[in-house]
PDB file of N, CA and C in Angstrom:
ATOM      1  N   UNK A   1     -30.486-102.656  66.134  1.00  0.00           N
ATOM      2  CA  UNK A   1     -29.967-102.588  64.792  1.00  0.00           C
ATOM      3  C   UNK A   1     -31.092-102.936  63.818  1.00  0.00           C
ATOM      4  N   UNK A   2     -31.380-102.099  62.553  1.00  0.00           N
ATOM      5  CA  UNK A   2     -32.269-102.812  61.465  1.00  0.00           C
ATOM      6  C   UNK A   2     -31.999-103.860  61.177  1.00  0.00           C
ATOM      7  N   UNK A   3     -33.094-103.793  60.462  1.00  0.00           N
ATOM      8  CA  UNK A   3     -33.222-105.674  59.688  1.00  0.00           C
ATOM      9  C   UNK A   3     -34.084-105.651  58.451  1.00  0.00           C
ATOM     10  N   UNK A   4     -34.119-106.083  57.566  1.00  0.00           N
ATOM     11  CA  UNK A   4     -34.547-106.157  56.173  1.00  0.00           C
ATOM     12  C   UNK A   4     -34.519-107.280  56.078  1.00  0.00           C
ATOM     13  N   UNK A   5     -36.102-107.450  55.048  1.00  0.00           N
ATOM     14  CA  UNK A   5     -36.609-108.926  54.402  1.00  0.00           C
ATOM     15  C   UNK A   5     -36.679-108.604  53.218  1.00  0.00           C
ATOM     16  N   UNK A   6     -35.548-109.191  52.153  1.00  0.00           N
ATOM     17  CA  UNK A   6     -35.780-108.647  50.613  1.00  0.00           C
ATOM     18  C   UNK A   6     -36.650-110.425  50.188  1.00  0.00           C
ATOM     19  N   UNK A   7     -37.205-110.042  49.437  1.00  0.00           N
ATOM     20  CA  UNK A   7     -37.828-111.085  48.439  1.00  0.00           C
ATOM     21  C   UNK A   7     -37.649-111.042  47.025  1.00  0.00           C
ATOM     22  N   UNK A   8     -37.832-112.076  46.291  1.00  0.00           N
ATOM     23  CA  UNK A   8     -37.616-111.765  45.056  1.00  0.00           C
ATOM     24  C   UNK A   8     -38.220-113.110  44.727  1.00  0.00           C
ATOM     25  N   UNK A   9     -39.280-112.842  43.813  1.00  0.00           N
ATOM     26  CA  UNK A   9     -39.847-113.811  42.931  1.00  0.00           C
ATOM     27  C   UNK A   9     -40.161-113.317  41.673  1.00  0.00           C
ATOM     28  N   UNK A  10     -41.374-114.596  41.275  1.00  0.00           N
ATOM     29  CA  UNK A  10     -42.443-114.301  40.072  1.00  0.00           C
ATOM     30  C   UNK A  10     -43.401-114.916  40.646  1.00  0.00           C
ATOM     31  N   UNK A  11     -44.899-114.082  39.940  1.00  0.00           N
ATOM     32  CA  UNK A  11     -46.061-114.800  39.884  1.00  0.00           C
ATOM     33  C   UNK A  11     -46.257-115.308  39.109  1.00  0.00           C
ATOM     34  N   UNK A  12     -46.503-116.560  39.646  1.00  0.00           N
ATOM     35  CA  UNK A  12     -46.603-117.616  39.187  1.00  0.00           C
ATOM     36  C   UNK A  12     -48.430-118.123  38.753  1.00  0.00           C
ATOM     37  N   UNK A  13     -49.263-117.035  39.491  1.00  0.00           N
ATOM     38  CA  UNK A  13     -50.483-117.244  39.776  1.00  0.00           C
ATOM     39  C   UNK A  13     -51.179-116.449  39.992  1.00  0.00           C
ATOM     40  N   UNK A  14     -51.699-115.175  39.221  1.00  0.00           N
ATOM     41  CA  UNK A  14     -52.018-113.792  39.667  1.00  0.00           C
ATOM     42  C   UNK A  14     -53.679-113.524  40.060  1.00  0.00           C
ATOM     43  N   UNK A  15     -53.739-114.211  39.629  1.00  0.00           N
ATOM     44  CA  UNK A  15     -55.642-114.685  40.582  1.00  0.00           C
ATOM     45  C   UNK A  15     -55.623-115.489  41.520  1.00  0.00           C
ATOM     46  N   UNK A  16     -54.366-115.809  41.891  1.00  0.00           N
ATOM     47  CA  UNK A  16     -54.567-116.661  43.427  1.00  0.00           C
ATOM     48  C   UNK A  16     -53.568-115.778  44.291  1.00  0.00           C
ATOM     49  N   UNK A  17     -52.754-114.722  43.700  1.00  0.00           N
ATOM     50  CA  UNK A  17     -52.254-113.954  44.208  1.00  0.00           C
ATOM     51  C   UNK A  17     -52.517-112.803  44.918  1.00  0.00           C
ATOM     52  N   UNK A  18     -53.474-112.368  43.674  1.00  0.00           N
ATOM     53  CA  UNK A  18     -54.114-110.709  43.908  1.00  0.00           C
ATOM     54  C   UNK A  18     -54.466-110.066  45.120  1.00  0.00           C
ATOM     55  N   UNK A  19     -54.905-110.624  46.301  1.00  0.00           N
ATOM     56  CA  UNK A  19     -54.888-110.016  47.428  1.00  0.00           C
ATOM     57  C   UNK A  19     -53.663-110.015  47.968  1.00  0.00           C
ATOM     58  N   UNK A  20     -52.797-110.335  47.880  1.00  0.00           N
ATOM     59  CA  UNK A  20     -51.706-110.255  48.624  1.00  0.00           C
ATOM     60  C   UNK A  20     -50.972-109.113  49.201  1.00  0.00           C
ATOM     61  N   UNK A  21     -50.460-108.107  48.122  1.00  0.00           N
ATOM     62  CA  UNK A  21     -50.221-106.989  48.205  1.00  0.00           C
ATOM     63  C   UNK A  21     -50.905-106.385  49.487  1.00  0.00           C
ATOM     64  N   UNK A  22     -52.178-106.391  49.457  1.00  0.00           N
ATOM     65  CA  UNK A  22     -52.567-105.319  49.997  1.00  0.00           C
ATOM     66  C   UNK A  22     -53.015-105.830  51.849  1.00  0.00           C
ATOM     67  N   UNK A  23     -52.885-107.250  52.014  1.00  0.00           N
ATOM     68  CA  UNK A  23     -53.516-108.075  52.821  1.00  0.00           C
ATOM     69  C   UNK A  23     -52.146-107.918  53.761  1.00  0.00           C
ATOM     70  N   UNK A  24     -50.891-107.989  52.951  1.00  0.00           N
ATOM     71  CA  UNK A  24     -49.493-108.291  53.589  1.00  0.00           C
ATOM     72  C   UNK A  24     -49.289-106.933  53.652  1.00  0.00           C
ATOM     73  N   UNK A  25     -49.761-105.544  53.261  1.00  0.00           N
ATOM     74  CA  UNK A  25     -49.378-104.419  53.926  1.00  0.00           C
ATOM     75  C   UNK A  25     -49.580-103.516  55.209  1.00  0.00           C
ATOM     76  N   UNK A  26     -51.410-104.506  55.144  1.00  0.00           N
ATOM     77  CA  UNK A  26     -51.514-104.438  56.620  1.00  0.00           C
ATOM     78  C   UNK A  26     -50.981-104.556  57.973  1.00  0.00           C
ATOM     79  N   UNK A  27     -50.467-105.780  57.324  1.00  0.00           N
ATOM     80  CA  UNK A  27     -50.019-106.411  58.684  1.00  0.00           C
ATOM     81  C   UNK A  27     -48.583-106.279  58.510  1.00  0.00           C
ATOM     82  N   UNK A  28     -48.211-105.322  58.179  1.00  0.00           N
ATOM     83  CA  UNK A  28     -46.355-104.272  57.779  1.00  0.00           C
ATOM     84  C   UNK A  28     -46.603-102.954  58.504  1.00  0.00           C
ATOM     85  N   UNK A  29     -48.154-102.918  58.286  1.00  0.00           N
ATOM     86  CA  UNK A  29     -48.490-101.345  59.243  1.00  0.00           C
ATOM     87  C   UNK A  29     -48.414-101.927  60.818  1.00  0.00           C
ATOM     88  N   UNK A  30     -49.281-103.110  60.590  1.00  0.00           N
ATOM     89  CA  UNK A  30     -49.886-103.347  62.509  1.00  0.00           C
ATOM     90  C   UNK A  30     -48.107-103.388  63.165  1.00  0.00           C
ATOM     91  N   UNK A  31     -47.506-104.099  62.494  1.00  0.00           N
ATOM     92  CA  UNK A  31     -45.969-104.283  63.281  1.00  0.00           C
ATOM     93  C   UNK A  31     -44.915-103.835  62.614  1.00  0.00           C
ATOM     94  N   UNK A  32     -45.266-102.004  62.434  1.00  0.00           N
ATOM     95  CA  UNK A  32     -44.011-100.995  62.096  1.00  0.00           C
ATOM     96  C   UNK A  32     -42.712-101.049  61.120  1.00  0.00           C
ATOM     97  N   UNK A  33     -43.302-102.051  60.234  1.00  0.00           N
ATOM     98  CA  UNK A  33     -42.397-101.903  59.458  1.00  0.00           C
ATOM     99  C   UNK A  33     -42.397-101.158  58.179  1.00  0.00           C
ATOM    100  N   UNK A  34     -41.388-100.421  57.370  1.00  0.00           N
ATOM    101  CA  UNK A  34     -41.744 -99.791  56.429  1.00  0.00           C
ATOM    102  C   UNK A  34     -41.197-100.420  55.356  1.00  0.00           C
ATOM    103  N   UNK A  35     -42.138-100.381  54.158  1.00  0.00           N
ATOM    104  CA  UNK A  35     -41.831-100.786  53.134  1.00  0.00           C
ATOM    105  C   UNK A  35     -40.316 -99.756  52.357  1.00  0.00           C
ATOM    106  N   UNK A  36     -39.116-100.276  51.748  1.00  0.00           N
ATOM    107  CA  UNK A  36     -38.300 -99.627  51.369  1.00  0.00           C
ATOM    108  C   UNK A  36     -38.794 -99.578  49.700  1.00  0.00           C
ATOM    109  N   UNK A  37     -38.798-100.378  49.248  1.00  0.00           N
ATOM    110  CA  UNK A  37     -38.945-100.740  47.951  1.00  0.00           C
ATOM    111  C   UNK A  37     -39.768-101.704  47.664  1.00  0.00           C
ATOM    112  N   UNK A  38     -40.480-101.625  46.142  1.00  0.00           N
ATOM    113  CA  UNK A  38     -41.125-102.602  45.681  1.00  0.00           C
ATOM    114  C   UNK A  38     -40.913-102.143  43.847  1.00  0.00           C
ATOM    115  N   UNK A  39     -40.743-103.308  43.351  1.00  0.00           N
ATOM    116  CA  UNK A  39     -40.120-103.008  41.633  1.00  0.00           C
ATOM    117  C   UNK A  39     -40.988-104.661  41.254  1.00  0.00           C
ATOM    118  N   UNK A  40     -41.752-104.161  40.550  1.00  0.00           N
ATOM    119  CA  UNK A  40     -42.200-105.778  39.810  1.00  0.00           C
ATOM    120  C   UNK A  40     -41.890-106.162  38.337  1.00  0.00           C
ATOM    121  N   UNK A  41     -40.952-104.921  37.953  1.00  0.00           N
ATOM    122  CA  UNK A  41     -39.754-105.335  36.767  1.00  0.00           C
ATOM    123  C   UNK A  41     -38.667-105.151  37.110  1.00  0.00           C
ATOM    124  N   UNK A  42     -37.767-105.864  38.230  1.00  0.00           N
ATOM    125  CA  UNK A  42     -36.413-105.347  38.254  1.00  0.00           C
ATOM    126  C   UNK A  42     -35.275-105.469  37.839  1.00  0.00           C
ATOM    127  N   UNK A  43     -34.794-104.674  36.953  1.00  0.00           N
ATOM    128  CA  UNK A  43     -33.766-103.909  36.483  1.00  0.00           C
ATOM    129  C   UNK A  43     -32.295-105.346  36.568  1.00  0.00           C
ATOM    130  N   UNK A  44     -32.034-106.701  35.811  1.00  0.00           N
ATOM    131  CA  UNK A  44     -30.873-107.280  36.165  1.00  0.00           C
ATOM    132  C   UNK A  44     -29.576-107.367  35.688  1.00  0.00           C
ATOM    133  N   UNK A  45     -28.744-106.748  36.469  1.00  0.00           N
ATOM    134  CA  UNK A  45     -27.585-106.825  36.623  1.00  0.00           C
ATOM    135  C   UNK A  45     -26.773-107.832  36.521  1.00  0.00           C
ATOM    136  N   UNK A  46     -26.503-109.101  37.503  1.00  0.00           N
ATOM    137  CA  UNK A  46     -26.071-110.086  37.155  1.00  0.00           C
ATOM    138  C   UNK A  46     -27.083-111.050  38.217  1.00  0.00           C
ATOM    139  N   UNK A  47     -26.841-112.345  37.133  1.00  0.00           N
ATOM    140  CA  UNK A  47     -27.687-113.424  37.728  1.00  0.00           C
ATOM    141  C   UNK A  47     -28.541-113.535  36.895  1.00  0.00           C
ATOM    142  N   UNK A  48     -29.419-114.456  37.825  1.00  0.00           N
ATOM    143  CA  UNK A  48     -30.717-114.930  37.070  1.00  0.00           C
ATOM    144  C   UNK A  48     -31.889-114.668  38.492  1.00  0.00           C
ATOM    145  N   UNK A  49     -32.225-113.379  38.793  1.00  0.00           N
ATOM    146  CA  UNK A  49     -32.638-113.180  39.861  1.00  0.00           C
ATOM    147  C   UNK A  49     -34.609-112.894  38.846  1.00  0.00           C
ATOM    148  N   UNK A  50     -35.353-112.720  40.045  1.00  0.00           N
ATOM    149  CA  UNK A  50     -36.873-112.924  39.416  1.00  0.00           C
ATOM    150  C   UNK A  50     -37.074-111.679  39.583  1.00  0.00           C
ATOM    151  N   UNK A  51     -38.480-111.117  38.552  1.00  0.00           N
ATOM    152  CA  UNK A  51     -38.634-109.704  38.338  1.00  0.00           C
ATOM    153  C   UNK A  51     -39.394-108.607  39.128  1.00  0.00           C
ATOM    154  N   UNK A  52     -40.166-109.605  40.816  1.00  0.00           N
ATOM    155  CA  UNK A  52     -40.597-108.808  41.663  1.00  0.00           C
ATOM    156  C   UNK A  52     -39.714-109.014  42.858  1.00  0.00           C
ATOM    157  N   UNK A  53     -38.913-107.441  42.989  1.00  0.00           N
ATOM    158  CA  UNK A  53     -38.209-107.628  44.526  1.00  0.00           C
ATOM    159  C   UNK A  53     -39.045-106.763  45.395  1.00  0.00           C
ATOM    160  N   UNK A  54     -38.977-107.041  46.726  1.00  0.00           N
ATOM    161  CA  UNK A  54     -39.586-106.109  47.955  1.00  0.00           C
ATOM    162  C   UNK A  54     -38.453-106.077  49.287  1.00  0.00           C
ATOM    163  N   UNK A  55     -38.232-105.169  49.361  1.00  0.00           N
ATOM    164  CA  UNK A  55     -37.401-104.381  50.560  1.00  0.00           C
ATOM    165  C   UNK A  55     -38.252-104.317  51.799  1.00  0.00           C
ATOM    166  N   UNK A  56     -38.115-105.022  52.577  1.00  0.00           N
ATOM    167  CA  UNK A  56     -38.789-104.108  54.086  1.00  0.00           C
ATOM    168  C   UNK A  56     -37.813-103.944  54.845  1.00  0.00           C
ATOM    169  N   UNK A  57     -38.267-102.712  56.060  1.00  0.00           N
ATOM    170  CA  UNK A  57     -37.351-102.805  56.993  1.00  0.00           C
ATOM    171  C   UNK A  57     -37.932-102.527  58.016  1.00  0.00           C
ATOM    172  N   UNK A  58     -37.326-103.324  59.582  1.00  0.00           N
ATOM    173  CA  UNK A  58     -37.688-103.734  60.608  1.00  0.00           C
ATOM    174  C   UNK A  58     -36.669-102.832  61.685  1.00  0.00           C
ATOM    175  N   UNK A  59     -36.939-102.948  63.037  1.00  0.00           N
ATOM    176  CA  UNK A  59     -35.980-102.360  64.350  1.00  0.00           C
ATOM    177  C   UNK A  59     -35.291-103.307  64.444  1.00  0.00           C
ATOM    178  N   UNK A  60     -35.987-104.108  64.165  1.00  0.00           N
ATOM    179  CA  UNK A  60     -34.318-105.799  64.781  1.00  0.00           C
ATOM    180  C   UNK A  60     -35.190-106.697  63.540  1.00  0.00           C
ATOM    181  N   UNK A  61     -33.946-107.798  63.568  1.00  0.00           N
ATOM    182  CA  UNK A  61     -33.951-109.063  63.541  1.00  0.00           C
ATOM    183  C   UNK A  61     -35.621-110.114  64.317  1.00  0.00           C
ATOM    184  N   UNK A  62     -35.583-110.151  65.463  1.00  0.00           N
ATOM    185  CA  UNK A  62     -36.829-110.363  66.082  1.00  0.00           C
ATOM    186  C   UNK A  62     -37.692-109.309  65.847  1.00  0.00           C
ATOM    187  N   UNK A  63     -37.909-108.043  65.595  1.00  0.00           N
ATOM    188  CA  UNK A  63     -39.031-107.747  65.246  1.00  0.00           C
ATOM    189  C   UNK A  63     -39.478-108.359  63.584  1.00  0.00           C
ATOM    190  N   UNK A  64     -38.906-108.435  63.090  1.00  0.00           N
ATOM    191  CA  UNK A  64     -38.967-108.973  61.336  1.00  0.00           C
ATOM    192  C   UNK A  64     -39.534-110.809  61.650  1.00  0.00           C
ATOM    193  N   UNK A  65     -38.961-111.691  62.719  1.00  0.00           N
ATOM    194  CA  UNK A  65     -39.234-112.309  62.800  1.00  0.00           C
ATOM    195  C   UNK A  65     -40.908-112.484  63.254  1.00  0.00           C
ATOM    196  N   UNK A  66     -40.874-111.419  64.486  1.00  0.00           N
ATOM    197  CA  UNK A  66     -42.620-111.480  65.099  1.00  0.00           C
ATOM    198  C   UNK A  66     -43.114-111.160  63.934  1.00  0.00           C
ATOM    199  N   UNK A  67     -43.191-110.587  63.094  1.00  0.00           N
ATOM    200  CA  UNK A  67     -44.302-110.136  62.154  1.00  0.00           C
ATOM    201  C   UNK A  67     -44.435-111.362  60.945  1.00  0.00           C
ATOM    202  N   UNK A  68     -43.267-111.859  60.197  1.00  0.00           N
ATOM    203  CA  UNK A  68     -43.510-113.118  59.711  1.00  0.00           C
ATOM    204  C   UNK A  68     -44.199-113.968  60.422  1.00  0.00           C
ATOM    205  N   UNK A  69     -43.998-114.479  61.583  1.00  0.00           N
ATOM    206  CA  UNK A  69     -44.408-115.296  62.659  1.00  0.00           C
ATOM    207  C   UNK A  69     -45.635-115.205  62.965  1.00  0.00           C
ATOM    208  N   UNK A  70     -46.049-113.835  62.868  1.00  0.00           N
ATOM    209  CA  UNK A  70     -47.366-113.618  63.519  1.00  0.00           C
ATOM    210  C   UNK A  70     -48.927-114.202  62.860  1.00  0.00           C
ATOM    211  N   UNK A  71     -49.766-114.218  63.977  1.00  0.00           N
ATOM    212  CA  UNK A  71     -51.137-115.286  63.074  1.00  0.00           C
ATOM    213  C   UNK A  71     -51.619-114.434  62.205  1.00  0.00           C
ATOM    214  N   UNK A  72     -51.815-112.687  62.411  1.00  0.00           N
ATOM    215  CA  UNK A  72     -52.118-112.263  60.883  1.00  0.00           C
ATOM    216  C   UNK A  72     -51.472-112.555  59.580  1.00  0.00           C
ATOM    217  N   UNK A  73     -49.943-112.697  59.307  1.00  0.00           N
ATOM    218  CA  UNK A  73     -49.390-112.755  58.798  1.00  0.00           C
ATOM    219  C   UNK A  73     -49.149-114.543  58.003  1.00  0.00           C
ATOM    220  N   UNK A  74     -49.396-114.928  58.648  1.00  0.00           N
ATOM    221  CA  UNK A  74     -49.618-116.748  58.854  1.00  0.00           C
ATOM    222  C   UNK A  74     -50.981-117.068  57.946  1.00  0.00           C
ATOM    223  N   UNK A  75     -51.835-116.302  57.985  1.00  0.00           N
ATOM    224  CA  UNK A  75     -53.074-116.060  57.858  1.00  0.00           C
ATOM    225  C   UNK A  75     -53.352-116.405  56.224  1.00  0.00           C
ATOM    226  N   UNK A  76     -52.134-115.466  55.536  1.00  0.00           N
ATOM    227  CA  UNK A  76     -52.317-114.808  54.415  1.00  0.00           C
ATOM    228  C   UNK A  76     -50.950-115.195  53.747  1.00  0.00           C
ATOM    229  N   UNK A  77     -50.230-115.544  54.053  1.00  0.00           N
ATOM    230  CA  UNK A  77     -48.701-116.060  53.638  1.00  0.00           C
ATOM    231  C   UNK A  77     -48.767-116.699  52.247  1.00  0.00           C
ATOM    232  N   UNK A  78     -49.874-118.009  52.137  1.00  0.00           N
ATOM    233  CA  UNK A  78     -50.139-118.933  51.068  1.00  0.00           C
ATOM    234  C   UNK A  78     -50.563-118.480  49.984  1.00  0.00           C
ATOM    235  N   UNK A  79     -51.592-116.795  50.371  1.00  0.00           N
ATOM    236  CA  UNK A  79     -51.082-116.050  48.900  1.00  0.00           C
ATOM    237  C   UNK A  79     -50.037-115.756  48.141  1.00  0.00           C
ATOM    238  N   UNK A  80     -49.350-115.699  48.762  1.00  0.00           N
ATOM    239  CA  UNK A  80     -47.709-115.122  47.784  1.00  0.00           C
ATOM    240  C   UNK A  80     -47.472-116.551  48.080  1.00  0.00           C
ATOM    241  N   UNK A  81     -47.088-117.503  49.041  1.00  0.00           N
ATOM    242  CA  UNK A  81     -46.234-118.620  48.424  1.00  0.00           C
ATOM    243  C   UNK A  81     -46.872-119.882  47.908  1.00  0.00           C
ATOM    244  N   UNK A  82     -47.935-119.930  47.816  1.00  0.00           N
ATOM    245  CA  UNK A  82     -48.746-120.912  46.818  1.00  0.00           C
ATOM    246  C   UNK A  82     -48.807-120.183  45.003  1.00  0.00           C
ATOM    247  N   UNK A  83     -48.688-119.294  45.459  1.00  0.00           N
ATOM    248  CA  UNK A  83     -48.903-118.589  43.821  1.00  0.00           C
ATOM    249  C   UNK A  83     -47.540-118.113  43.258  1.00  0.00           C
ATOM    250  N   UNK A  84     -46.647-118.247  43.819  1.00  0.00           N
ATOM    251  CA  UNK A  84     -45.476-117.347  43.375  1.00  0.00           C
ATOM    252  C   UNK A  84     -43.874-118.629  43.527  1.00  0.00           C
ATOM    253  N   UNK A  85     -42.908-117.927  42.933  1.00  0.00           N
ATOM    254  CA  UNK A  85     -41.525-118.846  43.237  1.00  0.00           C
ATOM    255  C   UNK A  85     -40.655-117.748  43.451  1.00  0.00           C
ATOM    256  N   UNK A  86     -39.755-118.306  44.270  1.00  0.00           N
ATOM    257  CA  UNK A  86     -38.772-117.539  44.679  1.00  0.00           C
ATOM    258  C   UNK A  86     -38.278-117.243  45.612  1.00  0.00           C
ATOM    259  N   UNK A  87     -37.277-116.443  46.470  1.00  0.00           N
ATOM    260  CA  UNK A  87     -36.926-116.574  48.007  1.00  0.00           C
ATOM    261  C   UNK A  87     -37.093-115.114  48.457  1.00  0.00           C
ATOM    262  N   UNK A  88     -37.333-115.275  49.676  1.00  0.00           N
ATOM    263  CA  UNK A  88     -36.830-114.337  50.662  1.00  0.00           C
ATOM    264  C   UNK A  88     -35.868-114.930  51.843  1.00  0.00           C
ATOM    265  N   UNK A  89     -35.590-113.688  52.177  1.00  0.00           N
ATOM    266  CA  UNK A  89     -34.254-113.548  53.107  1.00  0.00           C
ATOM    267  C   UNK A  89     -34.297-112.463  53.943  1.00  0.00           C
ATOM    268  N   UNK A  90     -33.876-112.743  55.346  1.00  0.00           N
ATOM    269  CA  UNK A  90     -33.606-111.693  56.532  1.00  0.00           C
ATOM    270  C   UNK A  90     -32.214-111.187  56.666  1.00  0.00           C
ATOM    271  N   UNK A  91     -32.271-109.848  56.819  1.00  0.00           N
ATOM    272  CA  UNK A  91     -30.797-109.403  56.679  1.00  0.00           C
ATOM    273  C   UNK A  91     -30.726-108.657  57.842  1.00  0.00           C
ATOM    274  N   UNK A  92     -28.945-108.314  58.583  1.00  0.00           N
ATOM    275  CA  UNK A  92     -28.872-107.749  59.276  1.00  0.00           C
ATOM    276  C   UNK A  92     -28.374-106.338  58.942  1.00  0.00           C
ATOM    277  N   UNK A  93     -29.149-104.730  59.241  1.00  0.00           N
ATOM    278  CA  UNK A  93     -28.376-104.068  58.555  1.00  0.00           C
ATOM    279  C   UNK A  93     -27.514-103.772  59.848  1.00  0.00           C
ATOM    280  N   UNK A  94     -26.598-102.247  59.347  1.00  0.00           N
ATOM    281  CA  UNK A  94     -24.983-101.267  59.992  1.00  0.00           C
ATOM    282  C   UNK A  94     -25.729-100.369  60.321  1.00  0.00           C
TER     283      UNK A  94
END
């Protein structure tokens, strides 16, 4: 079954950020996941949600986990969460 990691923040820090993007897409290629979406003004509806969301999607649950988990990924993490606020979340999709 899929699995999706939505995020949603702000930068908080865009010179301690700036590699991120492209450092964390790598390692989305090395372990097959595809990016669904990415909006760094998004569009709010209700709430008080932050203005960069990102969609990925995974084969499972544990694959979404190995790739968070993983030492490339570990590596480079403290770019987005030293510089940024906000959550992500693992979902199960249907």
């Amino acid at each position: 079954m899929p699995a999706y990691i939505v995020a949603n923040y702000t930068v908080t820090n865009p010179g301690g950020y700036g590699d991120y993007p492209q450092k964390a897409t790598e390692t989305l290629v090395a372990h097959g996941a595809e990016v669904v979406a990415v909006d760094l003004n998004s569009e709010v509806l209700e709430g008080k949600p932050q203005p960069v969301t990102v969609i990925l999607r995974f084969g499972s649950k544990e694959a979404a986990k190995a790739w968070y988990d993983s030492p490339e990924y570990q590596a480079i993490i403290g770019l987005r969460a030293n510089n940024s606020e906000g959550t992500m979340v693992l979902i199960e999709g249907f």
